[in-house]
N, C-alpha and C. Protein backbone atom coordinates (compact mmCIF):
# COMPACT_ATOMS: atom_id res chain seq x y z
N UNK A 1 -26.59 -29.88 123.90
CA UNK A 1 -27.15 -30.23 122.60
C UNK A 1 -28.39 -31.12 122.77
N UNK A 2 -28.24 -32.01 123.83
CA UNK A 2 -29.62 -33.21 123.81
C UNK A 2 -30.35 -32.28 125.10
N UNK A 3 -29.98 -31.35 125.52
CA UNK A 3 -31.07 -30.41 126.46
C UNK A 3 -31.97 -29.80 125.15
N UNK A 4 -31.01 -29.02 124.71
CA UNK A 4 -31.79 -28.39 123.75
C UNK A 4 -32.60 -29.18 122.36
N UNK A 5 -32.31 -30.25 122.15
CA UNK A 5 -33.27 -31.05 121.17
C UNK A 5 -34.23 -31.33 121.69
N UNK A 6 -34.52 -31.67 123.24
CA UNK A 6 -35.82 -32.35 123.66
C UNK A 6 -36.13 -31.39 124.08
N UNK A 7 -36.04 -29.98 124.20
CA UNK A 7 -36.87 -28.83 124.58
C UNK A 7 -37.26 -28.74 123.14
N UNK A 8 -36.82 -28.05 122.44
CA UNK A 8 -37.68 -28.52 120.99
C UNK A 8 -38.48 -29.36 120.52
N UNK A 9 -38.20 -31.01 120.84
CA UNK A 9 -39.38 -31.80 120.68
C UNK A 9 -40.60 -31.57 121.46
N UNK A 10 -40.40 -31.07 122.99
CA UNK A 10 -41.26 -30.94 124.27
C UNK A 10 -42.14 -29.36 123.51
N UNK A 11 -41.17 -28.49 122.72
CA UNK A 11 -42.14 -27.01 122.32
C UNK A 11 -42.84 -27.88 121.34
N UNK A 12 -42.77 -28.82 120.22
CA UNK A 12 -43.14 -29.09 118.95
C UNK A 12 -44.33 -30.03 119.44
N UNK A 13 -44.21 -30.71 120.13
CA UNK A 13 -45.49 -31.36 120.91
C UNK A 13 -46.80 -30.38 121.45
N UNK A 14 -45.97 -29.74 122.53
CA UNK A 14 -46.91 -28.47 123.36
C UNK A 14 -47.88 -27.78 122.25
N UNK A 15 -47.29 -27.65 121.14
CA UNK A 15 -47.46 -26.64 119.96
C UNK A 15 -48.75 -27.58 119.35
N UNK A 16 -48.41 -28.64 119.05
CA UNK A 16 -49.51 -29.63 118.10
C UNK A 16 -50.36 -29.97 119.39
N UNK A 17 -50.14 -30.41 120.98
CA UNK A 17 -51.81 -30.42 121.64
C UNK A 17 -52.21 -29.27 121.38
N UNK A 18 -51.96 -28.03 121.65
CA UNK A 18 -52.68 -26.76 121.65
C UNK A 18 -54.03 -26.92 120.62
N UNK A 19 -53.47 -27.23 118.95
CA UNK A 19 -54.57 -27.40 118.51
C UNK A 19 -55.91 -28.62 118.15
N UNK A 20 -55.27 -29.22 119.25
CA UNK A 20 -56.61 -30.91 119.05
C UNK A 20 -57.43 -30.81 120.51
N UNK A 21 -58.71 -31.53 119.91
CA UNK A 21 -59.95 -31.54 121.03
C UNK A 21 -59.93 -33.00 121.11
N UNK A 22 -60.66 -33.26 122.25
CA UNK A 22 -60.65 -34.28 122.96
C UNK A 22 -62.50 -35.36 122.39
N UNK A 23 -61.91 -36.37 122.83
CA UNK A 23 -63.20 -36.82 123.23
C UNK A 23 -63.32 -38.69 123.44
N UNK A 24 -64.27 -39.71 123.71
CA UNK A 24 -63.85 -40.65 123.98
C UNK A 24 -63.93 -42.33 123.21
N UNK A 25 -64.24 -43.68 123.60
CA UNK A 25 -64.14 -44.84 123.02
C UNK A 25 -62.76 -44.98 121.94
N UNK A 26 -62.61 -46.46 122.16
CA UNK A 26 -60.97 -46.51 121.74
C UNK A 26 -61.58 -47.93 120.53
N UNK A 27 -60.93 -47.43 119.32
CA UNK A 27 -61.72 -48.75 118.12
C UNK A 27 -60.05 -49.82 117.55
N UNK A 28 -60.41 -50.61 117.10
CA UNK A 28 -58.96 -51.20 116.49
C UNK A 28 -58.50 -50.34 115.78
N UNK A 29 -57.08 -50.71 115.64
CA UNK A 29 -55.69 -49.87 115.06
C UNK A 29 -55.78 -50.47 113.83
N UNK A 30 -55.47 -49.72 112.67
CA UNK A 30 -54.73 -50.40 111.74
C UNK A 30 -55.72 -51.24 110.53
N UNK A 31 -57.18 -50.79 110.59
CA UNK A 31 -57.67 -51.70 109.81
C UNK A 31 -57.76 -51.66 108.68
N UNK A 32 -57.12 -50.35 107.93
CA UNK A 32 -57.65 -49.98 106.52
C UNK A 32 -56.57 -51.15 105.56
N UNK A 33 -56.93 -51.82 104.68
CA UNK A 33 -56.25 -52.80 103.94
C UNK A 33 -55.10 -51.78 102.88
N UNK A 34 -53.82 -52.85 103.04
CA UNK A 34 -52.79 -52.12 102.63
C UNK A 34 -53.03 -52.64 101.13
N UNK A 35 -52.02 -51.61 100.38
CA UNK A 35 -51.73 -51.82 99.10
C UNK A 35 -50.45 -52.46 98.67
N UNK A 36 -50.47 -52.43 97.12
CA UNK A 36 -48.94 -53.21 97.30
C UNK A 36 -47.55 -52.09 97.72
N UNK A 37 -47.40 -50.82 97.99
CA UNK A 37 -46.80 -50.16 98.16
C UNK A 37 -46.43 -50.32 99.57
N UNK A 38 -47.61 -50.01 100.88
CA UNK A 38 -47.84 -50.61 101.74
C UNK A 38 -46.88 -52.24 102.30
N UNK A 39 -47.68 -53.25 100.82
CA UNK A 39 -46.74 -54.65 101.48
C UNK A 39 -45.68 -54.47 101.31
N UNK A 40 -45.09 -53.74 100.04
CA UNK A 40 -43.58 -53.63 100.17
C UNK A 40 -42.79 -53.16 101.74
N UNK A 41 -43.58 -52.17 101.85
CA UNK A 41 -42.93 -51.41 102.92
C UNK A 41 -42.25 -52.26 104.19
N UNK A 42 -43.76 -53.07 104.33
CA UNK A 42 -43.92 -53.53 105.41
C UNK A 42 -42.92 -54.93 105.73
N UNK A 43 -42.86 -55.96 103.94
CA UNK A 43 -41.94 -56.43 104.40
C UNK A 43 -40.02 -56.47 104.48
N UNK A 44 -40.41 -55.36 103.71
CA UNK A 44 -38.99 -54.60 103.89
C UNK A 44 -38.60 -54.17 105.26
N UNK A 45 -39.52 -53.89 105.87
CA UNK A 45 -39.09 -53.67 107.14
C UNK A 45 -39.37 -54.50 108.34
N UNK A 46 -39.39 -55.86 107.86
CA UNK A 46 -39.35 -57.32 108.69
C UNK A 46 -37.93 -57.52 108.67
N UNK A 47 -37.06 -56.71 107.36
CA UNK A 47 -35.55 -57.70 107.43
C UNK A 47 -34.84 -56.85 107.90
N UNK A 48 -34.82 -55.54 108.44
CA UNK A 48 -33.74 -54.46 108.49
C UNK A 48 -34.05 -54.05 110.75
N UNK A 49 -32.65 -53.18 110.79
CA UNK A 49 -32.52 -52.61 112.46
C UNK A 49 -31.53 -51.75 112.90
N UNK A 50 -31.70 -50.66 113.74
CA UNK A 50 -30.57 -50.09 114.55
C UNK A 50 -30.91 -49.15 115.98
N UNK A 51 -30.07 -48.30 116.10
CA UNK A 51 -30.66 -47.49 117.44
C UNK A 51 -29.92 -46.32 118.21
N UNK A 52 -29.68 -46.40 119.22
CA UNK A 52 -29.09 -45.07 119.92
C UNK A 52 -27.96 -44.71 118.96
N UNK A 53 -27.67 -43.16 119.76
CA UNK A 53 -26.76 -42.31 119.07
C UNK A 53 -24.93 -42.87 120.02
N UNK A 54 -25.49 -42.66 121.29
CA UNK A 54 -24.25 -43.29 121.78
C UNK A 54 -24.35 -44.11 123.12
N UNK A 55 -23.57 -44.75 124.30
CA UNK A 55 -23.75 -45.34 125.17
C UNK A 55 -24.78 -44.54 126.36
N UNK A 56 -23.94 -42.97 126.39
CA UNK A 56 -24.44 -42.02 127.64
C UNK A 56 -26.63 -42.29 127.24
N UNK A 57 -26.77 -41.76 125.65
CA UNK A 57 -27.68 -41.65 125.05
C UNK A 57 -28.63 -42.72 125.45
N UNK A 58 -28.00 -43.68 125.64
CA UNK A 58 -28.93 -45.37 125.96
C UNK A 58 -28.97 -45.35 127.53
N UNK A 59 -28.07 -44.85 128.05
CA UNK A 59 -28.28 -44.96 129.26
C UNK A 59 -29.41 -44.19 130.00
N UNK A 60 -29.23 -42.48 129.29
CA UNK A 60 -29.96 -41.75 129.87
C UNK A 60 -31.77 -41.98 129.68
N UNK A 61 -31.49 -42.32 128.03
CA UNK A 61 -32.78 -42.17 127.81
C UNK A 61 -33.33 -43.56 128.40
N UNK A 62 -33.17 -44.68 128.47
CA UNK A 62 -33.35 -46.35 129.13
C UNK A 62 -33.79 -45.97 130.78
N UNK A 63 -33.32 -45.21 131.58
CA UNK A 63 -33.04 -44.75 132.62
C UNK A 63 -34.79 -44.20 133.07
N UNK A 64 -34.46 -43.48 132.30
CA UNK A 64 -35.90 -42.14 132.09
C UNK A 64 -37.21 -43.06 132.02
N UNK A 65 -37.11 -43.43 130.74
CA UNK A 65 -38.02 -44.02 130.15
C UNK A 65 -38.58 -45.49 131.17
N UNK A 66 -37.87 -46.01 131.93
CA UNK A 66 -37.84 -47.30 132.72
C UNK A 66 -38.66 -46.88 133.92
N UNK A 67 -38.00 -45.81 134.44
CA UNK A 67 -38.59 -44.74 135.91
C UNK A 67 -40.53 -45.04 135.29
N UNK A 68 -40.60 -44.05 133.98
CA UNK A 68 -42.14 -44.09 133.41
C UNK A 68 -42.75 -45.16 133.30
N UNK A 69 -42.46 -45.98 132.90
CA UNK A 69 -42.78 -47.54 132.65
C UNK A 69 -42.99 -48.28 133.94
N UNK A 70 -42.67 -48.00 135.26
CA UNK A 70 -42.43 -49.05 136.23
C UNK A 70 -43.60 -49.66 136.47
N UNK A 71 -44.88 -48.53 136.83
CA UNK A 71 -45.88 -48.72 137.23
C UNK A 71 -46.64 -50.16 136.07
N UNK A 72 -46.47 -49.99 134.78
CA UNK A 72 -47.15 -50.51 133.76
C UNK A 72 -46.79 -51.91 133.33
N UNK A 73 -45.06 -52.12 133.59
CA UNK A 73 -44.51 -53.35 133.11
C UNK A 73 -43.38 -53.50 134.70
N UNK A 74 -43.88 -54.39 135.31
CA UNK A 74 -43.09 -54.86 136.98
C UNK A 74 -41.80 -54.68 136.90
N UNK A 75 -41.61 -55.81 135.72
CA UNK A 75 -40.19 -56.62 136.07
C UNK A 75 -38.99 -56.01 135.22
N UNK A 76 -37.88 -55.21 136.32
CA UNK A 76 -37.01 -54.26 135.01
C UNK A 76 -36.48 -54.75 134.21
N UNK A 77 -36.42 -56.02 133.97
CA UNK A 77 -35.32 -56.25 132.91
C UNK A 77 -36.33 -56.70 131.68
N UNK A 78 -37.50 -56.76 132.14
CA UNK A 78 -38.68 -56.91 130.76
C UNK A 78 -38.99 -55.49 130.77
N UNK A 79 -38.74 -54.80 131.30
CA UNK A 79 -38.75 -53.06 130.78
C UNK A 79 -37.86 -52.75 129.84
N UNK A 80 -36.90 -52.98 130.36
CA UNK A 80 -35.11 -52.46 129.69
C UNK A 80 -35.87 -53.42 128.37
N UNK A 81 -36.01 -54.60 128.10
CA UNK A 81 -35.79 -55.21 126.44
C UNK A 81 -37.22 -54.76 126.03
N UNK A 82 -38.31 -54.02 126.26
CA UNK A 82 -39.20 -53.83 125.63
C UNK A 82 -38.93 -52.69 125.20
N UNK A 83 -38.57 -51.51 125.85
CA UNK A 83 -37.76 -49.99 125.80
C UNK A 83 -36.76 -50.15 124.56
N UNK A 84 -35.62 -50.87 124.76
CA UNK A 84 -34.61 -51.32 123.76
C UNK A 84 -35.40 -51.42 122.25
N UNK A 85 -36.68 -52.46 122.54
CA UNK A 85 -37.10 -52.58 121.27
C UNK A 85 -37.73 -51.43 120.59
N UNK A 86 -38.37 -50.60 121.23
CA UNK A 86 -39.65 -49.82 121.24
C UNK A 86 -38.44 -48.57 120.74
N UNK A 87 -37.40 -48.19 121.30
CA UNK A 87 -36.47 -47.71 120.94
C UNK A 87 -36.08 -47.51 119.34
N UNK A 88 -35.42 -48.79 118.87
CA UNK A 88 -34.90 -49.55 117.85
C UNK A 88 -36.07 -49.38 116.51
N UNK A 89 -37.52 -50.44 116.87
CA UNK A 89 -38.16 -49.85 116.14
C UNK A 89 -38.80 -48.40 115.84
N UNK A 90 -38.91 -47.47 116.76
CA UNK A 90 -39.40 -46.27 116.04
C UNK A 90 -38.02 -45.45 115.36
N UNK A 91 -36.87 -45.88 116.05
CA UNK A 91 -35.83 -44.93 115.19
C UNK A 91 -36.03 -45.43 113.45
N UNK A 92 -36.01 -47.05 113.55
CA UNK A 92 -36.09 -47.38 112.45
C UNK A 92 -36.88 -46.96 111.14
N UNK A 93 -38.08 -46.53 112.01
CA UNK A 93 -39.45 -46.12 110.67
C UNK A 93 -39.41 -44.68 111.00
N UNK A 94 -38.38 -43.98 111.51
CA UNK A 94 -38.28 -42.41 111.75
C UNK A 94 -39.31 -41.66 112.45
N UNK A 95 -39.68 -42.26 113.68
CA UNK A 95 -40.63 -41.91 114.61
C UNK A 95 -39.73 -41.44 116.27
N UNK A 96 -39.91 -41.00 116.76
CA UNK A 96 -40.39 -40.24 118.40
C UNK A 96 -40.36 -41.88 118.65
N UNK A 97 -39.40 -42.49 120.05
CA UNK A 97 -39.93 -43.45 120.58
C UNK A 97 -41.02 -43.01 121.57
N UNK A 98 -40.88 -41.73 122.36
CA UNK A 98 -42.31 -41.32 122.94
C UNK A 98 -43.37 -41.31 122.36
N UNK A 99 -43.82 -41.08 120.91
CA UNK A 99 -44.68 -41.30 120.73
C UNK A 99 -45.10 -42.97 120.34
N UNK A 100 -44.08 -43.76 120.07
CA UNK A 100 -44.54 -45.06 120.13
C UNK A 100 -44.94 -45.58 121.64
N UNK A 101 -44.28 -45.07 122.54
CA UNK A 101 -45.06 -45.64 123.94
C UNK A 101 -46.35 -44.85 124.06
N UNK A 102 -46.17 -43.28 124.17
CA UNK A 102 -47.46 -43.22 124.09
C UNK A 102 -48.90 -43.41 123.53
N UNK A 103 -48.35 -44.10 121.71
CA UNK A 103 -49.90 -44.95 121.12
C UNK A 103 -49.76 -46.49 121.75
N UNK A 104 -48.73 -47.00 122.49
CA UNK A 104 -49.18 -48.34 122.96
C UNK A 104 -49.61 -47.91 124.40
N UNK A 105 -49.55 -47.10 125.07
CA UNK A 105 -49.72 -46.58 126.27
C UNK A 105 -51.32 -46.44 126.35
N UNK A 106 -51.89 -46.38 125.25
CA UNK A 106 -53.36 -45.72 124.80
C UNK A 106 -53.79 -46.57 123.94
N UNK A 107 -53.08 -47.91 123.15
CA UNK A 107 -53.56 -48.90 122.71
C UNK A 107 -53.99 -50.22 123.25
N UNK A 108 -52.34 -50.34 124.30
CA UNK A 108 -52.76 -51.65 124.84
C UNK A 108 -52.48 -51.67 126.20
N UNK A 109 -51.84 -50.63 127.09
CA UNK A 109 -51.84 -50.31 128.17
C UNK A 109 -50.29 -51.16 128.82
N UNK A 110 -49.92 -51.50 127.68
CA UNK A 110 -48.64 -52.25 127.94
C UNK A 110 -48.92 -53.62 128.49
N UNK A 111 -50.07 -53.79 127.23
CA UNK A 111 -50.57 -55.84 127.65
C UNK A 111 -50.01 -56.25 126.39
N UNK A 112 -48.83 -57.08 126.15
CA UNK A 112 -48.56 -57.58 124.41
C UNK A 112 -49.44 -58.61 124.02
N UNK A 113 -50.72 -59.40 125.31
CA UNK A 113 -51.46 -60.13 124.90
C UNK A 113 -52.90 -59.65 124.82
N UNK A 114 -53.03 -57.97 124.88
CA UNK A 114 -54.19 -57.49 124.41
C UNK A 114 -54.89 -57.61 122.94
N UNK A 115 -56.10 -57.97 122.75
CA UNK A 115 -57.16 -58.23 122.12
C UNK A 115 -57.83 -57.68 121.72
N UNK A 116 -58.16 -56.70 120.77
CA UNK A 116 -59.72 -55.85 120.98
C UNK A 116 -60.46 -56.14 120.04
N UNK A 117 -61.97 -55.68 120.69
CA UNK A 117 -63.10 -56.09 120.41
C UNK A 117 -62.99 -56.51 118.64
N UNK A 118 -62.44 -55.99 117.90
CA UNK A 118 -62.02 -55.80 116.33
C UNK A 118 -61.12 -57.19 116.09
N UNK A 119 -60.43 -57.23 116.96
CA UNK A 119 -59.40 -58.14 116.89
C UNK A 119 -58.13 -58.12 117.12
N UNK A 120 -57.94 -56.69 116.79
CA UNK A 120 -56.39 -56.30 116.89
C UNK A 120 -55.52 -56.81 117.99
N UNK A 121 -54.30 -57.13 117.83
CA UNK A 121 -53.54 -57.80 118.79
C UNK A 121 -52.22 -56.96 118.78
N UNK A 122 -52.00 -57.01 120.34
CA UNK A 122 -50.69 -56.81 120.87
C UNK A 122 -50.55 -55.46 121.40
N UNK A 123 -49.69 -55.15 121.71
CA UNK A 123 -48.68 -53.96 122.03
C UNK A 123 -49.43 -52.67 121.47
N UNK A 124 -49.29 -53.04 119.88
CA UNK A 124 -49.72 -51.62 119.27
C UNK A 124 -50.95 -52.02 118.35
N UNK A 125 -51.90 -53.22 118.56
CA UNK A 125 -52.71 -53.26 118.33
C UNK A 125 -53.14 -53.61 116.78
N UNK A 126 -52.24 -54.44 116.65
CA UNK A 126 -52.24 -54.48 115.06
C UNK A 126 -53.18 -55.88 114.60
N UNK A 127 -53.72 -55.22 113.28
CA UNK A 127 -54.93 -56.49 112.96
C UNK A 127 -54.55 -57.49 112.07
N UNK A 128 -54.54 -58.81 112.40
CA UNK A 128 -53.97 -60.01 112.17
C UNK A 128 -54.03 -60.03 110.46
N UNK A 129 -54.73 -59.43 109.76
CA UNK A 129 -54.64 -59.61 108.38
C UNK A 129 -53.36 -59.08 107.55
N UNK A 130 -52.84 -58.58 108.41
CA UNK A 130 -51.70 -57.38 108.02
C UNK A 130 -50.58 -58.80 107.63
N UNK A 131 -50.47 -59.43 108.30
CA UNK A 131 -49.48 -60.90 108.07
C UNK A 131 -49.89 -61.50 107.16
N UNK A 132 -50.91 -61.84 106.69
CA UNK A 132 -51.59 -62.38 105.07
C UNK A 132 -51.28 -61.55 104.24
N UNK A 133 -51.62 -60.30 104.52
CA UNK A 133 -51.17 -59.37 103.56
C UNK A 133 -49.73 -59.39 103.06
N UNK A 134 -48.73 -59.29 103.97
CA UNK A 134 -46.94 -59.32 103.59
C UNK A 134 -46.82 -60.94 103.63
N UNK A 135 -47.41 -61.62 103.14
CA UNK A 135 -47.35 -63.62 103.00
C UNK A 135 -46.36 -63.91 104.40
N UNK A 136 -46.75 -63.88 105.65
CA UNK A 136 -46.11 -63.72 106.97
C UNK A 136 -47.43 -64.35 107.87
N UNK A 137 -48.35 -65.41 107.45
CA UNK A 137 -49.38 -65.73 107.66
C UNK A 137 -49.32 -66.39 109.50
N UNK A 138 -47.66 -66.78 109.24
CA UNK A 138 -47.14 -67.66 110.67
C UNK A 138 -46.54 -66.51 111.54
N UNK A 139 -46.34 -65.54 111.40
CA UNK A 139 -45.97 -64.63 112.36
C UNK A 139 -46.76 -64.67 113.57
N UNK A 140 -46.38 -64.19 114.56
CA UNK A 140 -47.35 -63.73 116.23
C UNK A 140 -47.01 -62.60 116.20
N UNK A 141 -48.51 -62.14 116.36
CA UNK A 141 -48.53 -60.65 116.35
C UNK A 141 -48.19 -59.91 118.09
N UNK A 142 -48.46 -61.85 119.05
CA UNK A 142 -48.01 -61.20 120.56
C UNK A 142 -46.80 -61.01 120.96
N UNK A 143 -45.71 -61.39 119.53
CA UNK A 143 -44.48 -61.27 119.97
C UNK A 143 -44.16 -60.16 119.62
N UNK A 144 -43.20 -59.04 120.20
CA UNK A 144 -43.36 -57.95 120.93
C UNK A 144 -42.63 -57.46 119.72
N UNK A 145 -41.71 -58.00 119.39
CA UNK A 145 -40.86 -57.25 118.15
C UNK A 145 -41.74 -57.61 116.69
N UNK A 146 -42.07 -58.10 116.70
CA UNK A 146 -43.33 -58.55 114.98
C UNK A 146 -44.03 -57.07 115.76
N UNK A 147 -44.64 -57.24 116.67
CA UNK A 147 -45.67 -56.39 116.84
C UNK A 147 -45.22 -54.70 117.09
N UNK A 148 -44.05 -54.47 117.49
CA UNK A 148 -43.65 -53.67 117.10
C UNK A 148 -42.98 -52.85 115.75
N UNK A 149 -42.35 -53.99 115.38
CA UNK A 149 -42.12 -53.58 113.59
C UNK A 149 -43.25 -53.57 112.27
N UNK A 150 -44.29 -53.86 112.73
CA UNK A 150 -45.56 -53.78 111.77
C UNK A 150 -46.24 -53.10 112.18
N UNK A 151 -46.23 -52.03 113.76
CA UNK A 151 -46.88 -50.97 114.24
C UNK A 151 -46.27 -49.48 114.00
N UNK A 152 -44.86 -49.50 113.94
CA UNK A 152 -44.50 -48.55 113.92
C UNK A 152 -44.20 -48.66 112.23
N UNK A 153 -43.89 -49.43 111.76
CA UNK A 153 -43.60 -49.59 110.16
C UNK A 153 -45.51 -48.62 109.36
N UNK A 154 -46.18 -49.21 110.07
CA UNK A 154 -47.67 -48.65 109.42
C UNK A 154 -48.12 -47.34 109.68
N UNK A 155 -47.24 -47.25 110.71
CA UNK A 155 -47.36 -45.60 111.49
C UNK A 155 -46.93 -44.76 110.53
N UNK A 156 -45.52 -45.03 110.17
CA UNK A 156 -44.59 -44.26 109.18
C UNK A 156 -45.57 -44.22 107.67
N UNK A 157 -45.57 -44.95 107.60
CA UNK A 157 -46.50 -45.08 106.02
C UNK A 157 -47.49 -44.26 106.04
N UNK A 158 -48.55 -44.16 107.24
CA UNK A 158 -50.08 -43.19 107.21
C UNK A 158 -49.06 -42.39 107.29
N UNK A 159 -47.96 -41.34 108.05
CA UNK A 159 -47.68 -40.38 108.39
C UNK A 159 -47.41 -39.93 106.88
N UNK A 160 -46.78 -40.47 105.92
CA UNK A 160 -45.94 -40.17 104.50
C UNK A 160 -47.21 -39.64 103.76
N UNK A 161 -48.27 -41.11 103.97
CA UNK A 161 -49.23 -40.22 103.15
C UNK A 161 -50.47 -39.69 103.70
N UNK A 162 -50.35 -39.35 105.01
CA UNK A 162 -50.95 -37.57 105.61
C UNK A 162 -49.96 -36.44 105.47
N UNK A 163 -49.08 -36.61 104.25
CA UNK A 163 -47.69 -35.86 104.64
C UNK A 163 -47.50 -35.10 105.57
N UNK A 164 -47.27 -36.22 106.47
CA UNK A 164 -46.59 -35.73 107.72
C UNK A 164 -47.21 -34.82 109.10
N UNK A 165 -48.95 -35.35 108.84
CA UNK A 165 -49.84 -34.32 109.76
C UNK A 165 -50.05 -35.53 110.38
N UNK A 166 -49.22 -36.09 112.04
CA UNK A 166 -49.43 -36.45 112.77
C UNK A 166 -50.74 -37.04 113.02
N UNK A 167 -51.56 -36.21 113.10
CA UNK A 167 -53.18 -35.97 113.74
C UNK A 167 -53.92 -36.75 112.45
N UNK A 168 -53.80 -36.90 111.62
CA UNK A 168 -54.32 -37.40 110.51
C UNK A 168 -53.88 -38.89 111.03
N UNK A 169 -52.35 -38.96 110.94
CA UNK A 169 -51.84 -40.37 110.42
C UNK A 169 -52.43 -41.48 111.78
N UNK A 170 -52.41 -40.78 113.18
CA UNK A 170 -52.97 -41.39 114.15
C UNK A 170 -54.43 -41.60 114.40
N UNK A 171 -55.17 -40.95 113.67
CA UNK A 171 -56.55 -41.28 113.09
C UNK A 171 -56.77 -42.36 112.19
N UNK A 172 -56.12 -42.05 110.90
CA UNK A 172 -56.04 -43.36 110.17
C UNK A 172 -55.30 -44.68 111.24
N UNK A 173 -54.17 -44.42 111.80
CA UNK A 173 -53.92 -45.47 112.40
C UNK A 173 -54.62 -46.42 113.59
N UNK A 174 -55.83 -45.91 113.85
CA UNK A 174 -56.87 -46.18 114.79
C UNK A 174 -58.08 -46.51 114.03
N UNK A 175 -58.07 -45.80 112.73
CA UNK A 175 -59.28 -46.58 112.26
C UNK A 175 -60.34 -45.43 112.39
N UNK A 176 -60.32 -44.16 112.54
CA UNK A 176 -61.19 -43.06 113.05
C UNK A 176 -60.65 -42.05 112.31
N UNK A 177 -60.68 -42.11 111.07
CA UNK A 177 -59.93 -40.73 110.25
C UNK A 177 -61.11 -39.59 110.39
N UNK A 178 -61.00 -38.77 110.15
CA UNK A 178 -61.97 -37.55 110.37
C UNK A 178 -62.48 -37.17 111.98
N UNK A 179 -61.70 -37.92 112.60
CA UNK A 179 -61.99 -37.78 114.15
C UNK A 179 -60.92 -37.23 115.20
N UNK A 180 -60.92 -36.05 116.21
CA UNK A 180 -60.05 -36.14 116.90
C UNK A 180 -60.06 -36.85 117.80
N UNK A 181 -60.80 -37.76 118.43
CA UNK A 181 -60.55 -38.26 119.98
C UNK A 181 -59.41 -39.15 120.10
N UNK A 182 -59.31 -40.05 119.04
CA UNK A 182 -58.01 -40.73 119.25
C UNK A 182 -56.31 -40.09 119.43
N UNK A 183 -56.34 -38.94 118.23
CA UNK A 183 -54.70 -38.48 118.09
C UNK A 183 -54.99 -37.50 119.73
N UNK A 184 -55.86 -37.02 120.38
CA UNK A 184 -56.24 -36.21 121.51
C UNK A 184 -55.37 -37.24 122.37
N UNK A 185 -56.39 -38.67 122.49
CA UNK A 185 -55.67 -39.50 123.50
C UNK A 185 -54.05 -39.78 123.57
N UNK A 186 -53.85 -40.31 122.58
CA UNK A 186 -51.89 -39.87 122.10
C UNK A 186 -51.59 -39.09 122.57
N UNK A 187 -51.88 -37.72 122.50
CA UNK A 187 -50.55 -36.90 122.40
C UNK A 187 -50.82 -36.52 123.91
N UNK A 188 -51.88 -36.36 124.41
CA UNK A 188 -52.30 -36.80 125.63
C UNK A 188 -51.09 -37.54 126.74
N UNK A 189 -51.16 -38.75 126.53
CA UNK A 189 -50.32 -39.52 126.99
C UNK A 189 -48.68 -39.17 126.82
N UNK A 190 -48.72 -38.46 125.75
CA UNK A 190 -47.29 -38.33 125.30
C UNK A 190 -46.80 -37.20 125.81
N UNK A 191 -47.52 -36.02 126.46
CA UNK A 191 -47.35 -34.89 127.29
C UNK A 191 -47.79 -35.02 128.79
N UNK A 192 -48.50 -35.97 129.26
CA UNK A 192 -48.63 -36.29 130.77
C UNK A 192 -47.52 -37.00 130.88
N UNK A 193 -47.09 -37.85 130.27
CA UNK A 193 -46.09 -39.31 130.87
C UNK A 193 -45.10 -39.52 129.76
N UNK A 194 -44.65 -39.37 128.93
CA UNK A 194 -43.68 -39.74 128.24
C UNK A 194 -42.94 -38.55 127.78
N UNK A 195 -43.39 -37.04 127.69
CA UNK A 195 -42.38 -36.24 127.53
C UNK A 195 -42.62 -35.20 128.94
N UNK A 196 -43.48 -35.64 129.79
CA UNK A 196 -43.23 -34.74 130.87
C UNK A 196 -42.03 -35.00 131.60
N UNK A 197 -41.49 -33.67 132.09
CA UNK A 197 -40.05 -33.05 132.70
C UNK A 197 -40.42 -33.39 134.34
């Protein structure tokens, strides 16, 4: 049953690079200003959590996913709780945890104290106004779980309203809507290293 779901996710991927082009420069994540629909979302999903289906499930996939990661983050047991999280939050906002490693894989290279030129901070690159926005002004965006639950929480939201065209929502989520080079780089990453067999 979990052979055959991730051959399905692995065809449903294969299927969506087929139709995106490539190209290059990487801009901040996340800058378009939310609405109040948006802040709701977002701080609704500061108070809520959950995760795997069963023990084998955590093991296998923790296992996998740790092997991919070695090169990027040293020390395993700061693998295992970043995985755990990265886990946790994308089940939460109904995302692919592969594809959450692969937009931090292509955001921040797996630095939670990355910076860019824009400003954006952390993991998944999120821009510090986003915490003014949900009155969360004292949050750290380098702490790994804030920065994961306001990355993947914003992910879900562009995806709802690109209904549900990936390639859109990772454009808007980069800040480059009408562009492929960014959702290219994603899914990119997400078929070299995070769903390759």
């Amino acid at each position: 049953m979990d052979d055959t779901r991730s051959r399905l996710n692995l065809s449903a991927a294969s299927l969506l690079l087929a139709v995106l082009c490539s190209s290059p420069c990487l801009q901040a994540a996340t800058q378009e200003r939310p609405d109040a629909d948006m802040r709701r979302t977002l701080i609704e999903a500061i108070n809520s959590s959950e995760s795997f289906e069963d023990r084998f499930d955590a093991e296998v996939w923790l296992t996998d996913m740790s092997s991919r990661m070695a090169g990027r983050v040293e020390d395993p047991r700061e693998r295992l709780k970043l995985l755990k999280l990265v886990h946790s939050e994308a089940r939460r906002a109904n995302l692919d945890p592969e594809l959450v490693l692969a937009l931090i894989n292509v955001e921040s290279n797996f630095d939670r104290f990355a910076i860019s030129s824009a400003g954006a901070q952390g993991l998944m690159q999120v821009m510090p106004f986003w915490l003014d926005e949900i009155g969360r002004p004292d949050d750290n965006l380098f702490d790994i779980a804030t920065n994961l639950r306001l990355g993947c929480t914003i992910l879900n939201i562009y995806l709802k309203r690109e209904q549900g065209n990936l390639h859109k929502a990772l454009a808007r989520y980069n800040g480059s809507v009408g562009k492929h080079w960014y959702p290219q780089r994603v899914f990119r990453a997400l078929r070299t290293t995070w769903y390759k067999q």
